[in-house]
Protein backbone atom coordinates (compact mmCIF):
# COMPACT_ATOMS: atom_id res chain seq x y z
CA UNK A 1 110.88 114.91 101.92
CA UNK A 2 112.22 111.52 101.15
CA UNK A 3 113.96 109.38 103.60
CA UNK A 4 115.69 106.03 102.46
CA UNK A 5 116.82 103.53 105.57
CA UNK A 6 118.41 100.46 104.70
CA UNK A 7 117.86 96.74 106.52
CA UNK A 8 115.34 96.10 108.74
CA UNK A 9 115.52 94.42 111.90
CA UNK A 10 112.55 92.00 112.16
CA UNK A 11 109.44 90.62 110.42
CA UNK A 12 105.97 89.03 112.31
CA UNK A 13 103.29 88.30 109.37
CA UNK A 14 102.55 91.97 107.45
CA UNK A 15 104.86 93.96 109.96
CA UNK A 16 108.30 95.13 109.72
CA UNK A 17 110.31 96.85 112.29
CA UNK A 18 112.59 98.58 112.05
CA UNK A 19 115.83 100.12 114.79
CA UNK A 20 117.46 104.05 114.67
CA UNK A 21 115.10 105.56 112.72
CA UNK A 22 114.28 109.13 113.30
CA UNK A 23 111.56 111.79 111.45
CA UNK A 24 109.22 109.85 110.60
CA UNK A 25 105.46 110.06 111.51
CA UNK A 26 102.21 108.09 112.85
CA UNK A 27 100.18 106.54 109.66
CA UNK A 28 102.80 107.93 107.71
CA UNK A 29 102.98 105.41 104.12
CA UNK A 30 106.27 104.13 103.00
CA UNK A 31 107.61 102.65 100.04
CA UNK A 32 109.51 99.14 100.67
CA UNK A 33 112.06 98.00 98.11
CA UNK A 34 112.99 94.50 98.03
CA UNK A 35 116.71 93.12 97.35
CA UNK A 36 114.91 91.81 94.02
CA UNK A 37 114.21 95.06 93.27
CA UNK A 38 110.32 95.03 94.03
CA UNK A 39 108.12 96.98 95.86
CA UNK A 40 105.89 96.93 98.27
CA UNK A 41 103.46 99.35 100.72
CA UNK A 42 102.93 100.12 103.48
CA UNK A 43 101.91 102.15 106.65
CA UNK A 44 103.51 103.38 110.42
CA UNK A 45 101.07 101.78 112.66
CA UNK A 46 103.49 101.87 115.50
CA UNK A 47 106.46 104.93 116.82
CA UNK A 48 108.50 103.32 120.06
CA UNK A 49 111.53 105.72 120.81
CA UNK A 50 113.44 105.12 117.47
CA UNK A 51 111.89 101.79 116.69
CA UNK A 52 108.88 102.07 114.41
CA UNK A 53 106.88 99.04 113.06
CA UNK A 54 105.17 99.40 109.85
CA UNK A 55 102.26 97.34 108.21
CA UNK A 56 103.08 95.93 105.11
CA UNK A 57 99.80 95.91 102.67
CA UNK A 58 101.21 93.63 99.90
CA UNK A 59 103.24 89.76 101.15
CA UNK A 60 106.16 90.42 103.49
């Protein structure tokens, strides 16, 4: 299953985090698309209630 969630609400070096996000798992990978239209990977490394932060493998 794909999920898409647009925005995120903060970065700190190669993490993102992002607010209201639901079904997603632990170590799960993600696929990051840029407003320029590239792309970037990554990993959950963190579930908080809704709030997940994700590790970022490529720049942030």
């Amino acid at each position: 299953m794909n999920l898409q969630y647009i925005g995120l609400d903060e970065i700190k070096g190669p993490l993102i985090f992002l607010d209201d996000v639901e079904n997603v798992g632990y170590e799960e990978m993600v696929e990051i698309r840029l407003s320029n239209g590239s792309v970037r990977h990554g990993r959950v490394v963190q579930i908080d209630g809704k709030r997940v932060a994700i590790q970022v493998f490529e720049g942030t």
